[in-house]
C-alpha atoms as a PDB file:
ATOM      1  CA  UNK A   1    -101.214-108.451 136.573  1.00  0.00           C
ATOM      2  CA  UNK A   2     -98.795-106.604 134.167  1.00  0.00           C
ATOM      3  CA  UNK A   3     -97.473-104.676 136.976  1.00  0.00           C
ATOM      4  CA  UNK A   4     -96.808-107.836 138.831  1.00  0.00           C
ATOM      5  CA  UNK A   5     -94.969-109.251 136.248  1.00  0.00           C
ATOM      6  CA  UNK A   6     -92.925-106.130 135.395  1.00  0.00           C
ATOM      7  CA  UNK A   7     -91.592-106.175 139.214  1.00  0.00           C
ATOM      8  CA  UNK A   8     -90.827-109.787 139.223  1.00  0.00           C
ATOM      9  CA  UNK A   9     -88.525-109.539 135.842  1.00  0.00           C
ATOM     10  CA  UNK A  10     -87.171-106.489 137.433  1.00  0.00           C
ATOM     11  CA  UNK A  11     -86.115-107.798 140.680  1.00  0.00           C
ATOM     12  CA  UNK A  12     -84.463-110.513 138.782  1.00  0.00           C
ATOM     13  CA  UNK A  13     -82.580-108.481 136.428  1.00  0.00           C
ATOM     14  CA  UNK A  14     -81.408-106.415 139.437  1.00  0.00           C
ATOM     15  CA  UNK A  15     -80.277-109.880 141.207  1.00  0.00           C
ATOM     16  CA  UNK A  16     -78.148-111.204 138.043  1.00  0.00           C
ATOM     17  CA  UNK A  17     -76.546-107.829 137.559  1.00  0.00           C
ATOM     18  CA  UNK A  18     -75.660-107.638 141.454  1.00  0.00           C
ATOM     19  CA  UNK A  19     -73.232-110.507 141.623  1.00  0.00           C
ATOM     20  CA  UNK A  20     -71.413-109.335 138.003  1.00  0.00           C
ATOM     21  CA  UNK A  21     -71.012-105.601 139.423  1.00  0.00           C
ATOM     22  CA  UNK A  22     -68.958-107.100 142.628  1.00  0.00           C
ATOM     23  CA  UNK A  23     -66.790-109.196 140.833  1.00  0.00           C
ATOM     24  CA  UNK A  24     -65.511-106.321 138.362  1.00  0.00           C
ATOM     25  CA  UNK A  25     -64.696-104.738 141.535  1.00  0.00           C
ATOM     26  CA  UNK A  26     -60.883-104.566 141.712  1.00  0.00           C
ATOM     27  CA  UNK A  27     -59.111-106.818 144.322  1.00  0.00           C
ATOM     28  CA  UNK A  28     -56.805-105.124 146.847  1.00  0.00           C
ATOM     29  CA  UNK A  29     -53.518-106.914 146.320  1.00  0.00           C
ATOM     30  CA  UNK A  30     -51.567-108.353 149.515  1.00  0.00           C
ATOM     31  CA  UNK A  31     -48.423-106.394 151.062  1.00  0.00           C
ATOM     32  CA  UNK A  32     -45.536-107.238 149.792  1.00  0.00           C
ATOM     33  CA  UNK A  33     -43.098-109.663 151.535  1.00  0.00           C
ATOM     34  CA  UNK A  34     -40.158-107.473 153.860  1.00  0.00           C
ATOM     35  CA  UNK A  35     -37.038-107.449 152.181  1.00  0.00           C
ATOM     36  CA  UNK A  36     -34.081-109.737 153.660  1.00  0.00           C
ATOM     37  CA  UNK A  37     -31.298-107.647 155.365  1.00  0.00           C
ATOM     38  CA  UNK A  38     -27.967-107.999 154.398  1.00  0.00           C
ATOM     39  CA  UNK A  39     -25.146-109.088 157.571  1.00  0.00           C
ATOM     40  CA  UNK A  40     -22.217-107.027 157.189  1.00  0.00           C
ATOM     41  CA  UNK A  41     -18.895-108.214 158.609  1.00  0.00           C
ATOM     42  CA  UNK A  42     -17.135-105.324 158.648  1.00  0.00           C
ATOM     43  CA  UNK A  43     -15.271-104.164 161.618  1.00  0.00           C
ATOM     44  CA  UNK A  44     -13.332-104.735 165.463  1.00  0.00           C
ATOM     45  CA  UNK A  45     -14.038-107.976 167.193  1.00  0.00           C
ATOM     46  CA  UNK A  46     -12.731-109.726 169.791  1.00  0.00           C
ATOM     47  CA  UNK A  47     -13.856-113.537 170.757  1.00  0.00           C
ATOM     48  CA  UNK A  48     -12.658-116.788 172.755  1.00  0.00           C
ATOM     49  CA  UNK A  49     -12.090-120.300 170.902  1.00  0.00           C
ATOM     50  CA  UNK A  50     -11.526-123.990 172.487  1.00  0.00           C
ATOM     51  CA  UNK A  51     -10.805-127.346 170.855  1.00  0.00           C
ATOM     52  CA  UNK A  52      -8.454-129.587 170.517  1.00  0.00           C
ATOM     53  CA  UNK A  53      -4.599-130.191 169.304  1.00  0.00           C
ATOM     54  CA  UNK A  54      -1.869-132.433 167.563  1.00  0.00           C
ATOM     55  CA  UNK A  55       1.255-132.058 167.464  1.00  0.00           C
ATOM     56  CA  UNK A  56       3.551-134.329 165.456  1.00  0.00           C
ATOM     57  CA  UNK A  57       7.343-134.449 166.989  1.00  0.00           C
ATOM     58  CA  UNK A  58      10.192-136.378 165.044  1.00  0.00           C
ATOM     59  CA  UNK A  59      13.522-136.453 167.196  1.00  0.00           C
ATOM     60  CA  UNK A  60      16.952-136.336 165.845  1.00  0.00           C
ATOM     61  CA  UNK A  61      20.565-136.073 166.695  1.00  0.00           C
ATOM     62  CA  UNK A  62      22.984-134.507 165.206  1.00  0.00           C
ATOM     63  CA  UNK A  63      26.778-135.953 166.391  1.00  0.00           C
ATOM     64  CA  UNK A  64      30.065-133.354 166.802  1.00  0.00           C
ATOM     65  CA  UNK A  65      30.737-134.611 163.280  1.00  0.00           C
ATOM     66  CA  UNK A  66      27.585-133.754 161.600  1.00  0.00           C
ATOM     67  CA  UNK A  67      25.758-136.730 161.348  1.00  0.00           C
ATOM     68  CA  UNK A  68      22.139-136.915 161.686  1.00  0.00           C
ATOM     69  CA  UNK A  69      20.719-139.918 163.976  1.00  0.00           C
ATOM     70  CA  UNK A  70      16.938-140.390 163.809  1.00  0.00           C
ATOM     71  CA  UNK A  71      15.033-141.252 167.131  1.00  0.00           C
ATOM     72  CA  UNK A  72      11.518-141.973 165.594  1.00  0.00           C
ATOM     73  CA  UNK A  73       8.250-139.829 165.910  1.00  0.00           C
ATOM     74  CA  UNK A  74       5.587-139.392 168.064  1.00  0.00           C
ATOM     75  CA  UNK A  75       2.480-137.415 167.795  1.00  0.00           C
ATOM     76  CA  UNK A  76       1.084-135.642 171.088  1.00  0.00           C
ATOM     77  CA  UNK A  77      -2.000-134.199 171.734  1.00  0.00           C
ATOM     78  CA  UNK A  78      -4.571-132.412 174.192  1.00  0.00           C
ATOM     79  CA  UNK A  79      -7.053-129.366 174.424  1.00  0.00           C
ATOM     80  CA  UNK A  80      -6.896-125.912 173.345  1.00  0.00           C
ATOM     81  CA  UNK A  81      -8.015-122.974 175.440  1.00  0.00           C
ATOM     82  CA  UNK A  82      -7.547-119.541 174.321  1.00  0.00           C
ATOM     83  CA  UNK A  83      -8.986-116.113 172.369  1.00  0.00           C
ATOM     84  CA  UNK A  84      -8.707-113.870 169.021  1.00  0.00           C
ATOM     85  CA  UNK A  85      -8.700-110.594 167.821  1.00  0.00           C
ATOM     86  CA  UNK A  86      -8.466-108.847 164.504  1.00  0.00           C
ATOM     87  CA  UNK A  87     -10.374-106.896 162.412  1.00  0.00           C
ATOM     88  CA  UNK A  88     -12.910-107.527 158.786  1.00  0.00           C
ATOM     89  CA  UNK A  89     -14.281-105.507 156.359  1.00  0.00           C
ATOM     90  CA  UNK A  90     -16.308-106.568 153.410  1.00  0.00           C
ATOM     91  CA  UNK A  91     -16.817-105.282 150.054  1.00  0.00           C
ATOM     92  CA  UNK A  92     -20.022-107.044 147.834  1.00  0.00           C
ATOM     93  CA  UNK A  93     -19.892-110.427 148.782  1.00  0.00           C
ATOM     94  CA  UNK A  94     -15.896-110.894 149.899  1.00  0.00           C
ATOM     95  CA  UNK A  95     -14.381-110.319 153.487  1.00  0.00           C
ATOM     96  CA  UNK A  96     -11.096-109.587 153.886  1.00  0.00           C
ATOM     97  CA  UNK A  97      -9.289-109.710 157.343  1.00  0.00           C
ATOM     98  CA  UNK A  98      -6.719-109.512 159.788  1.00  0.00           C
ATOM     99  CA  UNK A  99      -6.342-111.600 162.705  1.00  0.00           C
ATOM    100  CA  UNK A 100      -4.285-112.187 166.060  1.00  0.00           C
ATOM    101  CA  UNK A 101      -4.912-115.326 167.727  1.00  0.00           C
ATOM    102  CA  UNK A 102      -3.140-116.715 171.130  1.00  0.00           C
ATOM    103  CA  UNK A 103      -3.763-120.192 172.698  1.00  0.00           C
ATOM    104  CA  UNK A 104      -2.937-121.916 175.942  1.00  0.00           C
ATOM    105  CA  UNK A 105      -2.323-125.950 175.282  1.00  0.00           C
ATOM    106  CA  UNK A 106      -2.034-129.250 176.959  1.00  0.00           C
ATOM    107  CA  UNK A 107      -0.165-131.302 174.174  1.00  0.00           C
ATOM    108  CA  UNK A 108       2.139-133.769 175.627  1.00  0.00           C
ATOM    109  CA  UNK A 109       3.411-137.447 175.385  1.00  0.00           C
ATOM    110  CA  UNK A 110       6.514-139.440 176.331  1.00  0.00           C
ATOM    111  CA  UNK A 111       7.940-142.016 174.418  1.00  0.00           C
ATOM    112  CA  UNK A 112      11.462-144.297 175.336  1.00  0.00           C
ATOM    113  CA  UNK A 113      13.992-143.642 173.305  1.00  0.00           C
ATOM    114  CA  UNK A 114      14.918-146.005 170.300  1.00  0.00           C
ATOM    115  CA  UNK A 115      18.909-145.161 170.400  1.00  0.00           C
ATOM    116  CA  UNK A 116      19.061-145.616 174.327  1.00  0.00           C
ATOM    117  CA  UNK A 117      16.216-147.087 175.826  1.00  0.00           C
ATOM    118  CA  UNK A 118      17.728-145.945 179.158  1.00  0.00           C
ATOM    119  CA  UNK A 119      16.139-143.045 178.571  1.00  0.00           C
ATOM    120  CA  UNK A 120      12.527-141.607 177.751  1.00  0.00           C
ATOM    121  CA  UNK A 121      11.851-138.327 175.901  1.00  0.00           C
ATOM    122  CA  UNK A 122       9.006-136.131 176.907  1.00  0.00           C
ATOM    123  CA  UNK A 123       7.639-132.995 174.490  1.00  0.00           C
ATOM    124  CA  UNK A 124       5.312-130.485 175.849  1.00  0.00           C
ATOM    125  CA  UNK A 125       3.760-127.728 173.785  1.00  0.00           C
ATOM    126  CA  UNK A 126       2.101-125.167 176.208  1.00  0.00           C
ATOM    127  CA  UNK A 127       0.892-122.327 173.756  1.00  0.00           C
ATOM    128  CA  UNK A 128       0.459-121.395 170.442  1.00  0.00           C
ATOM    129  CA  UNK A 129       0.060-118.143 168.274  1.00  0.00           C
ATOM    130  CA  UNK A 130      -1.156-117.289 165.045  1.00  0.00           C
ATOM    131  CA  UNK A 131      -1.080-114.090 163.025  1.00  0.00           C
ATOM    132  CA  UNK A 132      -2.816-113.871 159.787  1.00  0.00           C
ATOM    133  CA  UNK A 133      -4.356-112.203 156.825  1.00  0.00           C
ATOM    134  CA  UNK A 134      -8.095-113.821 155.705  1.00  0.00           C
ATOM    135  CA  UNK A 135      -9.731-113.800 152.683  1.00  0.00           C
ATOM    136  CA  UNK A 136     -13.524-114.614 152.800  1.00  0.00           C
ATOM    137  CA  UNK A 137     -17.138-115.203 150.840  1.00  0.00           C
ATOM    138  CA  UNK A 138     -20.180-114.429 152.645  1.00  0.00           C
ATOM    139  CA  UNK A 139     -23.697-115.544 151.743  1.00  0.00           C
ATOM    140  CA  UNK A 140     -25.889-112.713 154.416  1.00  0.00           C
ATOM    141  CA  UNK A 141     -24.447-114.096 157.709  1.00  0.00           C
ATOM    142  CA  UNK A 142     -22.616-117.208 156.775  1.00  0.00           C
ATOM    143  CA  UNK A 143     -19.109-116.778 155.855  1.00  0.00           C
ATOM    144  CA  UNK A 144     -16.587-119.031 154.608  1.00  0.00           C
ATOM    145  CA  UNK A 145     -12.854-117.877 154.509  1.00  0.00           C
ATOM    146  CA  UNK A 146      -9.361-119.098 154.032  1.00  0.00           C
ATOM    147  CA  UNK A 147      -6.562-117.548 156.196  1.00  0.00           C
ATOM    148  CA  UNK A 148      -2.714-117.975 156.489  1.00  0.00           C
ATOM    149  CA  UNK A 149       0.063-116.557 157.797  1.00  0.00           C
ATOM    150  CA  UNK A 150       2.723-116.721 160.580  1.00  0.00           C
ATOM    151  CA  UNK A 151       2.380-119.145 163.434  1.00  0.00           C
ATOM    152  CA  UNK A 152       4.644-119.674 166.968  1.00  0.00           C
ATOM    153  CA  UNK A 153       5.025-122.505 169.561  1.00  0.00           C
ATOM    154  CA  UNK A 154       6.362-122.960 173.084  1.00  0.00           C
ATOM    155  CA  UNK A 155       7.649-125.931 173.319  1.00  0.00           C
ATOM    156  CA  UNK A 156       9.524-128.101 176.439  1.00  0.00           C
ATOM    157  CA  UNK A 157      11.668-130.945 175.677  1.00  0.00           C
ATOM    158  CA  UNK A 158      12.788-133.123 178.746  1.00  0.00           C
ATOM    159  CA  UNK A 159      15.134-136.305 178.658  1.00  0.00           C
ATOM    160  CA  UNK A 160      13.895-138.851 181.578  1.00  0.00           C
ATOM    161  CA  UNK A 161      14.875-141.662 182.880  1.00  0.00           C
ATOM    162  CA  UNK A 162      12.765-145.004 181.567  1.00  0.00           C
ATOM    163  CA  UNK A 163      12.618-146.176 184.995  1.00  0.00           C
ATOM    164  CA  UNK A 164      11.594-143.262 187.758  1.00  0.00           C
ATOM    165  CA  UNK A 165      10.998-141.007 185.376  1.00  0.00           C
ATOM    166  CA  UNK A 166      13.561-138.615 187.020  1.00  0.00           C
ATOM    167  CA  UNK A 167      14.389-135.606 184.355  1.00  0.00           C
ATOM    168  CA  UNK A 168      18.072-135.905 183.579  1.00  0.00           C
ATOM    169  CA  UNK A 169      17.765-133.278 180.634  1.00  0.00           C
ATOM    170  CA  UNK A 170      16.042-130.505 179.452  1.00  0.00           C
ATOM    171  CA  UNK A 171      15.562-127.416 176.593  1.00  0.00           C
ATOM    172  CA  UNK A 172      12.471-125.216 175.838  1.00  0.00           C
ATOM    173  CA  UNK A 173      12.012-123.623 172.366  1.00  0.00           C
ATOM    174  CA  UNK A 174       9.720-120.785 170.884  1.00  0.00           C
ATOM    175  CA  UNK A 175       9.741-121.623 167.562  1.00  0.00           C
ATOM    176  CA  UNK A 176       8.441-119.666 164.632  1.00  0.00           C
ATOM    177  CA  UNK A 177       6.950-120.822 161.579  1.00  0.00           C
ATOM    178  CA  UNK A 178       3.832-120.330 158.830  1.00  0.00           C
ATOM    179  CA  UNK A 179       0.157-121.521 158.771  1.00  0.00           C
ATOM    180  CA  UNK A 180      -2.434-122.374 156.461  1.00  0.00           C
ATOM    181  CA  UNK A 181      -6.484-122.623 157.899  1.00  0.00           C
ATOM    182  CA  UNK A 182      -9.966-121.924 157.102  1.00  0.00           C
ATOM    183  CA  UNK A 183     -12.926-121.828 158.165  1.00  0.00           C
ATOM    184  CA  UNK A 184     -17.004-121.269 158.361  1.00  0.00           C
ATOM    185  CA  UNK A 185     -18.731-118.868 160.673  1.00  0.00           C
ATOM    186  CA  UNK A 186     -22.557-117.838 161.181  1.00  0.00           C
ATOM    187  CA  UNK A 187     -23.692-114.148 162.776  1.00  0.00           C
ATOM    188  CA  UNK A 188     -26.443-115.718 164.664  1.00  0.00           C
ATOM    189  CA  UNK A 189     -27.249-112.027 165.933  1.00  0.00           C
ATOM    190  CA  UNK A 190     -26.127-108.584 164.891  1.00  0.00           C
ATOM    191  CA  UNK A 191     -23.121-108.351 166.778  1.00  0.00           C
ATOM    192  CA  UNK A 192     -22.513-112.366 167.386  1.00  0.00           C
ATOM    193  CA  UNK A 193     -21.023-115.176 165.571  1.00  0.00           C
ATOM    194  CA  UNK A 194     -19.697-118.747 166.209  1.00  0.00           C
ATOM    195  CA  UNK A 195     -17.943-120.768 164.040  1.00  0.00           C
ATOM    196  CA  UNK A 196     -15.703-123.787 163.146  1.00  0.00           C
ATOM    197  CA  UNK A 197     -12.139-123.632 162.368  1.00  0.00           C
ATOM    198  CA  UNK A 198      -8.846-125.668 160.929  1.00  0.00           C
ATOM    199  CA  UNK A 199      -5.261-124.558 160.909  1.00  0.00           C
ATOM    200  CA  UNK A 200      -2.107-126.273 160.267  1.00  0.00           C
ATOM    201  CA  UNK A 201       1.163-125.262 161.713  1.00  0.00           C
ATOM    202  CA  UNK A 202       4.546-125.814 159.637  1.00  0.00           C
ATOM    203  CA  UNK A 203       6.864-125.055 161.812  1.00  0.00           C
ATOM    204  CA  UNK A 204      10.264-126.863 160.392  1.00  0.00           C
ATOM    205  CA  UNK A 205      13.219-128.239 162.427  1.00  0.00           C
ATOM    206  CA  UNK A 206      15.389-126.755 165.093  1.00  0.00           C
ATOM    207  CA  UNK A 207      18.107-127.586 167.089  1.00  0.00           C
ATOM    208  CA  UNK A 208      18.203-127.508 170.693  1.00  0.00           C
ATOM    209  CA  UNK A 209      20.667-127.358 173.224  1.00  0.00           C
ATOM    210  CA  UNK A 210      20.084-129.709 176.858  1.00  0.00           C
ATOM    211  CA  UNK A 211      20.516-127.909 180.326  1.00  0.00           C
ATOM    212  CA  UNK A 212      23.430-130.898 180.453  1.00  0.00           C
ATOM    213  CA  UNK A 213      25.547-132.699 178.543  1.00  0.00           C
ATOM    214  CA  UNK A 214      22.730-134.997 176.269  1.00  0.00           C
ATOM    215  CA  UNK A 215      22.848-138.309 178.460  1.00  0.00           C
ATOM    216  CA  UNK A 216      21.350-140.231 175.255  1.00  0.00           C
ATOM    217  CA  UNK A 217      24.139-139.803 172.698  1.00  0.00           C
ATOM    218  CA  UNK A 218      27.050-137.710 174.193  1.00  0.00           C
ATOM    219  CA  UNK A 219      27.978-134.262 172.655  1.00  0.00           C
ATOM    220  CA  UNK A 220      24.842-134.275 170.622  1.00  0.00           C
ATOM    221  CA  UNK A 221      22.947-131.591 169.644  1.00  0.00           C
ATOM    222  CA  UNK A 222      19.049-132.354 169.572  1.00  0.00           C
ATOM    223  CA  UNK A 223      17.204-131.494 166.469  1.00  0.00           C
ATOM    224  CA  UNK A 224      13.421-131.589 166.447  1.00  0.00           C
ATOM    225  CA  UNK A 225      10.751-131.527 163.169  1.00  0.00           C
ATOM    226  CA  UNK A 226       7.221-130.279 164.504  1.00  0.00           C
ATOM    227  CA  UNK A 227       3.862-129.898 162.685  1.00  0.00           C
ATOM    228  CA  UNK A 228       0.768-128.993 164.880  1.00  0.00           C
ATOM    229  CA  UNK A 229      -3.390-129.613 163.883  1.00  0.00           C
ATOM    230  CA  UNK A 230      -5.602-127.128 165.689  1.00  0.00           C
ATOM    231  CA  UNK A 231      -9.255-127.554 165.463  1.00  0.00           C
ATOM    232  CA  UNK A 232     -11.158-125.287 167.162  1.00  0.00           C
ATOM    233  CA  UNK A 233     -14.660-123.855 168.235  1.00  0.00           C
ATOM    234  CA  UNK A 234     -15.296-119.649 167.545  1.00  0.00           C
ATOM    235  CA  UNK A 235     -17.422-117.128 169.152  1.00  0.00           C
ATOM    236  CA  UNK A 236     -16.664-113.674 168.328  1.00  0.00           C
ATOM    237  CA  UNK A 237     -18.154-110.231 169.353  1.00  0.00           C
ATOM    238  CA  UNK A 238     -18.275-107.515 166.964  1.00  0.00           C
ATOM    239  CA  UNK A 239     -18.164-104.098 167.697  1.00  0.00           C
ATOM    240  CA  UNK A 240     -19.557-101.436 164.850  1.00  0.00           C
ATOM    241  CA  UNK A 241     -16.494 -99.652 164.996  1.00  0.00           C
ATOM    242  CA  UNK A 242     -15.554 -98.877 161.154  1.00  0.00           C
ATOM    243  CA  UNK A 243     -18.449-100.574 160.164  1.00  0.00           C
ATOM    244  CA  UNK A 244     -22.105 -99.529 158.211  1.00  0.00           C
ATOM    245  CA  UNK A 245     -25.584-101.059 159.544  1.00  0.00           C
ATOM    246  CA  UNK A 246     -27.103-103.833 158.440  1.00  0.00           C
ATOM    247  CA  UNK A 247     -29.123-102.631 155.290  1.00  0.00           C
ATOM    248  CA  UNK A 248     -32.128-104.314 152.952  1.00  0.00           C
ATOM    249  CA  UNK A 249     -31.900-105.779 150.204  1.00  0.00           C
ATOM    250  CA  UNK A 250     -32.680-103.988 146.901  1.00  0.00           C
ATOM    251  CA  UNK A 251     -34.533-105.185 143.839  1.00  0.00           C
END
């Protein structure tokens, strides 16, 4: 009977001591989490935007004696078709850039003239260019930059008449002046982004001179004050030209 007993209290000592041994075993930890890779915007790229335009058009006259004659304002606008190239590189978190841009544009309106109601005058802008410097901040593959620089317009300026609409008159311009912009854009893959974008043209006064004699206020020269809104939708290539891969974060 004392043998029975002595097996009992052992198999019960050897159950209790069991359950303690596995749980000082040591617990294999989990793998750690991959490390985020870091977008790098340096280098080449090449891309095609689209959006839409305003230009803002005050007409003046300026008489054989000097004097300035205003003929009101109109603002004119209309889509945006055209593409971009220029090249980034980045250092820590800031972009810096250069950038060519060229657009093709439908911005046009006619409105009768206050001084002669006779006559209408029609302003067509057919293309726009840009050439600027950026400066950017990216957070991994969303970048935010400003930009600025030089800025150019083709312009056509046509005197009609109210009724008919027969062109009596008429001058084109390319006219030169500066821009401010900015803008956000996302890499959505290694070598692809899209983004949004802003710019403002200043581009001044100028004077023009008519195919004819100006039918609205004789021996007049026309002067013209522009200012153009572009907003317009990104998508740019990249090419690794100049430019280091992607690498992980460090900790």
């Amino acid at each position: 009977m004392r043998k029975v007993w002595a097996g009992i209290i052992g198999l019960a000592a050897w159950g209790l001591a069991g359950p303690a041994s596995a749980a000082d075993m040591a617990v294999k930890a989990p793998p750690p989490a991959p490390l985020p890779v870091i977008y790098d915007w340096s280098g080449f790229y090449i891309g095609g935007n689209g959006g839409w335009g305003q230009a803002h058009n005050c007409w003046n006259f300026l008489t054989a004696l000097g004097a300035s004659i205003a003929d009101g304002c109109r603002n004119i606008s209309g889509g945006l078709l055209g593409g971009q190239v220029g090249y980034r590189w980045q250092t820590g978190q800031f972009v810096f850039g250069l950038e060519g841009q060229g657009d093709w544009a439908n911005l046009r309106g006619t409105r009768v003239s206050l001084i002669n109601p006779v006559f209408s005058e029609q302003t067509k802008v057919d293309g726009l260019g840009l050439f600027t410097g950026q400066v950017g901040y990216a957070w991994n593959a969303a970048l935010l930059y400003i930009k600025g620089g030089a800025a150019v317009t083709g312009t056509n300026y046509n005197i009609l008449t109210t009724l008919g609409n027969v062109t009596v008159a008429s001058a084109s311009a390319t006219r030169w002046g500066g821009t401010i912009g900015a803008g956000f854009e996302y890499g959505f893959a290694p070598n692809w982004s899209a983004g949004l974008e802003y710019d403002h043209l200043f581009m001044g006064n100028a004077n023009n001179s008519f195919s004819v004699a100006n039918p609205i206020l004789a021996g007049a020269l026309n002067r013209i004050g522009q200012d153009v809104d572009m907003v317009t939708v990104r998508v740019n290539y990249r090419f690794n030209w100049g430019a280091t891969a992607p690498v992980a974060a460090r900790y």
